[in-house]
N, C-alpha and C. Protein backbone atom coordinates (compact mmCIF):
# COMPACT_ATOMS: atom_id res chain seq x y z
N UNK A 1 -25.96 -4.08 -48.02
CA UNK A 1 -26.92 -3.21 -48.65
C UNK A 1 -26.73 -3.13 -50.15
N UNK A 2 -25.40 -3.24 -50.42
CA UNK A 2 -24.94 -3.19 -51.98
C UNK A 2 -25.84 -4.50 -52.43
N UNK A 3 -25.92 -5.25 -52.07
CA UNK A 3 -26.35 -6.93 -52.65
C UNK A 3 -27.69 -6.30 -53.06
N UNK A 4 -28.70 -5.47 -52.55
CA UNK A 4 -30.32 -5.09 -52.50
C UNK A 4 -30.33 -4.02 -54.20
N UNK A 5 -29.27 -3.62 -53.74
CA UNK A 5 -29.03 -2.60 -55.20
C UNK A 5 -28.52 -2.84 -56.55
N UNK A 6 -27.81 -3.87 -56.63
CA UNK A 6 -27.30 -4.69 -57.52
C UNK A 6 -28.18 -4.26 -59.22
N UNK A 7 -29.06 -5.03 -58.72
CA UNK A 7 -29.80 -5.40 -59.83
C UNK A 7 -30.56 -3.73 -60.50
N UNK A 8 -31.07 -3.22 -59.49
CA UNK A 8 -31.48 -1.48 -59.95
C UNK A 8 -30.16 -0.99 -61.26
N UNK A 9 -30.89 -0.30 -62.13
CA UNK A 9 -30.44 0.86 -62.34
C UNK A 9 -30.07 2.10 -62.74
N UNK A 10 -29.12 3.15 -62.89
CA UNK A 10 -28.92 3.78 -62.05
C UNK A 10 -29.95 4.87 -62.58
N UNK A 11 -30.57 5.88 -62.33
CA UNK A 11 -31.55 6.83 -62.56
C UNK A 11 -30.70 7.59 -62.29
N UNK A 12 -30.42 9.11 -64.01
CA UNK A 12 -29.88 9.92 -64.04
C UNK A 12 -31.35 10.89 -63.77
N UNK A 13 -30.55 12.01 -62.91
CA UNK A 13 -31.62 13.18 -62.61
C UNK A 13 -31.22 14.32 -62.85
N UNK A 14 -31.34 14.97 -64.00
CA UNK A 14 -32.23 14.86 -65.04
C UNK A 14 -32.10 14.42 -66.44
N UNK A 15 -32.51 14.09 -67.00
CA UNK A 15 -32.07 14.21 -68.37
C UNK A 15 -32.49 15.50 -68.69
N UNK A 16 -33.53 16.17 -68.70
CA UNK A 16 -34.00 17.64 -69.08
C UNK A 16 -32.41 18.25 -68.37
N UNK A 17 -32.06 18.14 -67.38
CA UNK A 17 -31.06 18.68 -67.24
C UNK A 17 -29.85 18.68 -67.68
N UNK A 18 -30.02 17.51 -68.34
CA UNK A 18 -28.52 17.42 -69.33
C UNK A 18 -28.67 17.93 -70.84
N UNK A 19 -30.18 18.17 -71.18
CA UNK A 19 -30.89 18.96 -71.86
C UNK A 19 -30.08 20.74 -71.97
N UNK A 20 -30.48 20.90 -71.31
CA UNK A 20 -30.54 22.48 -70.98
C UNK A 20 -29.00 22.77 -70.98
N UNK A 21 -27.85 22.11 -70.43
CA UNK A 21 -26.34 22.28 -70.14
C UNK A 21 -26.14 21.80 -72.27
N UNK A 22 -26.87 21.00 -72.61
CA UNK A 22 -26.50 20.79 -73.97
C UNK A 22 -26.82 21.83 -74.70
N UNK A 23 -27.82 22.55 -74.49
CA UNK A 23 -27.98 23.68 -74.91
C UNK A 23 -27.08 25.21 -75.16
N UNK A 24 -26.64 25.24 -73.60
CA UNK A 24 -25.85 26.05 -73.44
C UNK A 24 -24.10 26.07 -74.56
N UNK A 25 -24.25 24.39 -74.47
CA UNK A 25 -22.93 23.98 -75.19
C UNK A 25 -23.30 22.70 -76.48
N UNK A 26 -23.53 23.41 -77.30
CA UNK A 26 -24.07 22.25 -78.40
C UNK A 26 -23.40 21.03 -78.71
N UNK A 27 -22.00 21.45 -78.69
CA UNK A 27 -21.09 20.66 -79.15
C UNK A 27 -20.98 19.65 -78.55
N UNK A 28 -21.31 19.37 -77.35
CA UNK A 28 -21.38 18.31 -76.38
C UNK A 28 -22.26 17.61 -76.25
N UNK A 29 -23.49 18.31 -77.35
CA UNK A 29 -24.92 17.62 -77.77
C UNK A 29 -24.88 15.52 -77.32
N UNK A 30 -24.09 15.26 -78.26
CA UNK A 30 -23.97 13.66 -78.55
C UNK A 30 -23.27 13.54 -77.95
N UNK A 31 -22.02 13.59 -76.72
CA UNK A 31 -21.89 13.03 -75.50
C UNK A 31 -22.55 13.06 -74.60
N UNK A 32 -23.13 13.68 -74.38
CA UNK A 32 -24.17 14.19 -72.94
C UNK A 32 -25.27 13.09 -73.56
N UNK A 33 -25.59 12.93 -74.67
CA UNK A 33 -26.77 11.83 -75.00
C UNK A 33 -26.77 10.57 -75.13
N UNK A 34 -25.25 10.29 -75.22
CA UNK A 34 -24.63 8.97 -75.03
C UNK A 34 -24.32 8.64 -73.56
N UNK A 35 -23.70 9.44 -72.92
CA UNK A 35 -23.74 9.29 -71.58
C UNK A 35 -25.17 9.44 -70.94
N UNK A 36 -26.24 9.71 -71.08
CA UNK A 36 -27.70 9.06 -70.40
C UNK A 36 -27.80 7.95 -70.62
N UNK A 37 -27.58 7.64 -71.72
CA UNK A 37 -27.86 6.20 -72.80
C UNK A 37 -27.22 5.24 -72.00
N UNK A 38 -26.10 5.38 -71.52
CA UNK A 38 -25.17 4.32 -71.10
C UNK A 38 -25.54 4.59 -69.43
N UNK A 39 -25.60 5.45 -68.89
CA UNK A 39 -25.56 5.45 -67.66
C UNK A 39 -26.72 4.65 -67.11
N UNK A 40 -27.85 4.82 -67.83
CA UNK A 40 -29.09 4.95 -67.46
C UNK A 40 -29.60 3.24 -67.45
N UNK A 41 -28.55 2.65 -68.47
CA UNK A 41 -28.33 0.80 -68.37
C UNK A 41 -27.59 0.40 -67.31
N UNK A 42 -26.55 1.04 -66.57
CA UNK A 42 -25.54 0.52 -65.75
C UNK A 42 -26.07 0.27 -64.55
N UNK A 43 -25.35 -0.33 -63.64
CA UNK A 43 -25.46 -0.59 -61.82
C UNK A 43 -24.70 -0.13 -61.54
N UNK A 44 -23.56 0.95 -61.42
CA UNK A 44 -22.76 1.32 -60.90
C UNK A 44 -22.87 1.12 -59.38
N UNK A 45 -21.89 0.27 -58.80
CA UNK A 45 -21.63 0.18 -57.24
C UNK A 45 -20.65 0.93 -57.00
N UNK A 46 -19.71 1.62 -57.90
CA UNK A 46 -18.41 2.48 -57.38
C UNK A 46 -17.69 2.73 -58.23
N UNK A 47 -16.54 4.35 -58.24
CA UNK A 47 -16.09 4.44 -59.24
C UNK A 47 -15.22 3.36 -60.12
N UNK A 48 -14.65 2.45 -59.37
CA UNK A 48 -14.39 0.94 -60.59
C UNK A 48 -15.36 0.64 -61.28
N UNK A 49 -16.37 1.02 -61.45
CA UNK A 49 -17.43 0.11 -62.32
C UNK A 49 -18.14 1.38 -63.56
N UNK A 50 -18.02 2.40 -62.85
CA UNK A 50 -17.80 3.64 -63.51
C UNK A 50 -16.92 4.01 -64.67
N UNK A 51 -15.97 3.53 -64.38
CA UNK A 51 -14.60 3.81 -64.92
C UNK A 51 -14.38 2.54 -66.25
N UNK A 52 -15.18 1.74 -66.02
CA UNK A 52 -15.32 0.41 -67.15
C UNK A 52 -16.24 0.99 -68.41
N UNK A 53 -17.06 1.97 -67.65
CA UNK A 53 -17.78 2.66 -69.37
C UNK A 53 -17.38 3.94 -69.23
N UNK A 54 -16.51 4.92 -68.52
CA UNK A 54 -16.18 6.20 -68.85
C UNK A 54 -14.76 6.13 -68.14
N UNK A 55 -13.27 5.61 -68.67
CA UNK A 55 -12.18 5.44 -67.97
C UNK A 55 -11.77 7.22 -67.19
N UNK A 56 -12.08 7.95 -68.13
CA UNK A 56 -11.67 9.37 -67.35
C UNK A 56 -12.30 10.06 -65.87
N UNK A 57 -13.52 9.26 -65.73
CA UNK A 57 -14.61 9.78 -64.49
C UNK A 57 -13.20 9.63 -63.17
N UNK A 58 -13.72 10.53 -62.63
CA UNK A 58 -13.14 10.88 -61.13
C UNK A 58 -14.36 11.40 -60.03
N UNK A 59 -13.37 11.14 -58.93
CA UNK A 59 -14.79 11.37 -57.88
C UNK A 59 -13.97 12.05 -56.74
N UNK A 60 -14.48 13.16 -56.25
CA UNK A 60 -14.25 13.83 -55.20
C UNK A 60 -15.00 13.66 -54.34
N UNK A 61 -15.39 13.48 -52.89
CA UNK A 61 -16.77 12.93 -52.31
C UNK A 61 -17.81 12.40 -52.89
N UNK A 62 -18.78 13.21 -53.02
CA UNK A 62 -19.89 13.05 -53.55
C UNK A 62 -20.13 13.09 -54.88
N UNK A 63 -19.10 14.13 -55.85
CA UNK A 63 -18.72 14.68 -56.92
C UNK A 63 -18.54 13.39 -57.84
N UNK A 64 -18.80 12.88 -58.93
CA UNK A 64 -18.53 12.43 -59.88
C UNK A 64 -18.06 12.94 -61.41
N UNK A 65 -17.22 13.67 -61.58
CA UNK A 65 -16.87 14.52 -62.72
C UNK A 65 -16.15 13.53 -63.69
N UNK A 66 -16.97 13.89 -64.56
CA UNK A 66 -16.51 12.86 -66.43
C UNK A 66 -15.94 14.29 -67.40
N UNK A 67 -14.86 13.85 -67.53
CA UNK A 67 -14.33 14.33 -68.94
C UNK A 67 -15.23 14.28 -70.19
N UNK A 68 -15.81 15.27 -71.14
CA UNK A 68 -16.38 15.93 -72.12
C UNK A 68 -15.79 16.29 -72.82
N UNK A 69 -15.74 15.45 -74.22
CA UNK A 69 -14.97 15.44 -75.33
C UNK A 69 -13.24 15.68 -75.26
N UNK A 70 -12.66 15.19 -74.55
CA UNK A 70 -11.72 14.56 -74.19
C UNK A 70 -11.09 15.70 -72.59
N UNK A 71 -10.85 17.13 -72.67
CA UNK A 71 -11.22 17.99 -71.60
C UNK A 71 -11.32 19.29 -72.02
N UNK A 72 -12.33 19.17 -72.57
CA UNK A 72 -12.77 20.37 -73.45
C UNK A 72 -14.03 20.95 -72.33
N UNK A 73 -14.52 20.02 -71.72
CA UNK A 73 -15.61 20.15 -70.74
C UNK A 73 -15.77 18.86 -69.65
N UNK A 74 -16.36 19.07 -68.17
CA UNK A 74 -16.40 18.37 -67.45
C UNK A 74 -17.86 18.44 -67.25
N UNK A 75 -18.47 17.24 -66.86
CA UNK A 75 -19.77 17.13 -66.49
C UNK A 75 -19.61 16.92 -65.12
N UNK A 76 -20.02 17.85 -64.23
CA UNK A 76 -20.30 17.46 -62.95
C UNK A 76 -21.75 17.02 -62.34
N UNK A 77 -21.60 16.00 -61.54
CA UNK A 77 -22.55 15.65 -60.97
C UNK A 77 -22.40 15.23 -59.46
N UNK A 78 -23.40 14.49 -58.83
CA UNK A 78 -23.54 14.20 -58.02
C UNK A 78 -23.86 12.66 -57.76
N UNK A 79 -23.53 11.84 -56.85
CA UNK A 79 -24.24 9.99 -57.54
C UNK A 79 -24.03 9.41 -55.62
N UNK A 80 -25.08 9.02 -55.92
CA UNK A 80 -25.47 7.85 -54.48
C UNK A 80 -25.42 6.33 -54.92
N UNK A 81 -24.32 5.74 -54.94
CA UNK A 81 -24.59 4.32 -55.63
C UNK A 81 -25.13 3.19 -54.63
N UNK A 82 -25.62 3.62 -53.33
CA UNK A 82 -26.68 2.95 -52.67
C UNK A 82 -27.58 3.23 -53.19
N UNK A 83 -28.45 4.66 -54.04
CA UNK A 83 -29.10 4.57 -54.24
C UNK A 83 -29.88 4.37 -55.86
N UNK A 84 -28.35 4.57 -56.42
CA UNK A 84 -28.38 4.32 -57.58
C UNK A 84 -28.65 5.70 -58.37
N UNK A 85 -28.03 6.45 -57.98
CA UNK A 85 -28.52 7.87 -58.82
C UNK A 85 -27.82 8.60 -58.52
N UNK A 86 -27.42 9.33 -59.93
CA UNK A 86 -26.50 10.05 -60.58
C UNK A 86 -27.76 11.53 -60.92
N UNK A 87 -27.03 12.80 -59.96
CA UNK A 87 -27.79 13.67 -60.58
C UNK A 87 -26.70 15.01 -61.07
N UNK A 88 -27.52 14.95 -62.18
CA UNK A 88 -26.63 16.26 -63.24
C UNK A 88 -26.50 17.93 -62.41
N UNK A 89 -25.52 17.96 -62.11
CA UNK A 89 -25.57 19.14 -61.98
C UNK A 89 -25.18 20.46 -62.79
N UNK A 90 -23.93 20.39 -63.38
CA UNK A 90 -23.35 21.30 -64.68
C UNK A 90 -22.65 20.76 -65.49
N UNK A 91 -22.53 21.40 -66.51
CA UNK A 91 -21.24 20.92 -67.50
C UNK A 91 -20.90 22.57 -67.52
N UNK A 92 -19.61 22.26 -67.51
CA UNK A 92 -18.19 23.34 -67.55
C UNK A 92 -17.25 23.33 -68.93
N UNK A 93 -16.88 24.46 -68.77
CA UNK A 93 -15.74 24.28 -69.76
C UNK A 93 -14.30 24.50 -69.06
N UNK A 94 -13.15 23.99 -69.54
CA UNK A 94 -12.05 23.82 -68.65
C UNK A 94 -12.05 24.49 -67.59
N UNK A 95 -12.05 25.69 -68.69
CA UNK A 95 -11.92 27.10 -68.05
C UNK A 95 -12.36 27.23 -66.04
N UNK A 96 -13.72 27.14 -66.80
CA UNK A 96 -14.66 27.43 -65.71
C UNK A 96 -14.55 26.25 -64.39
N UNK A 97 -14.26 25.23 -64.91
CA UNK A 97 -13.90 24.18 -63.91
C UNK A 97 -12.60 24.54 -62.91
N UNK A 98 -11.85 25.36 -63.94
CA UNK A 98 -10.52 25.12 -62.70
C UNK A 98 -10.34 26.35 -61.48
N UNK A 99 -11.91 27.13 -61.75
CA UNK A 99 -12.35 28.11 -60.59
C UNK A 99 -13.01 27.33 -59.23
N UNK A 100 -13.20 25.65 -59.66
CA UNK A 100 -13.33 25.16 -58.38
C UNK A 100 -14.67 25.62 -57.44
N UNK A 101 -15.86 26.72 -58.17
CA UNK A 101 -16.34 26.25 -57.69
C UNK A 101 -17.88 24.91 -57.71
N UNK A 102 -17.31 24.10 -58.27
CA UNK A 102 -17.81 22.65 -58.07
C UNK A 102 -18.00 22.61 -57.46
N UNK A 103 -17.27 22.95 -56.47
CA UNK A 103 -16.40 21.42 -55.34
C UNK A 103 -17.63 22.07 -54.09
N UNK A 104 -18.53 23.27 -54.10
CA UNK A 104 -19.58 23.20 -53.22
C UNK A 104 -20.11 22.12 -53.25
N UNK A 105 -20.24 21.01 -54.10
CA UNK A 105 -21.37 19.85 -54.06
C UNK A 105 -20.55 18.82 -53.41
N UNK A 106 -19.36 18.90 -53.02
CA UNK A 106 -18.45 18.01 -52.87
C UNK A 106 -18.74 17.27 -51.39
């Protein structure tokens, strides 16, 4: 099934949503806009291929969480790499990340 998906890729959902979390946190403005930029060219089949344009990304199930400005903030998301899509769910600040609750999307 991976061979059919290859070539797709990957559709971040949302960008308005990575919008609105940039908002909340300005400073993260130009990562969050670089990371659409880059994601939004890739095929990601799995976190190895992930990890070739963002070495810090980790994945808990379903969870795909990238380090934000080095761990000043985590972007959590969500990603189907059968289907090729990565959807935004929050950006955190340490803080708020190590209350865990993320890990509902997990």
């Amino acid at each position: 099934m991976y061979a059919l998906c290859e070539h797709f890729l990957v559709n971040v959902i949302s960008r308005r949503g990575l919008m609105i979390e940039a908002k909340r946190h300005p400073e993260a403005t130009a990562w969050l806009a670089h990371f659409y930029r880059v994601a939004r060219k890739s095929a990601w089949r799995g976190l190895h291929e992930v990890r070739l344009q963002f070495p810090s990304a980790d994945q808990v199930g379903n969870v795909l969480i990238f380090d934000v400005l080095g761990t000043k903030y985590r972007l959590i998301t969500t990603v189907s790499y059968k289907r090729q899509s990565v959807f935004i769910k929050v950006l955190l600040t340490h803080r708020e990340y190590e209350r865990k609750e993320w890990m509902k999307w997990a």
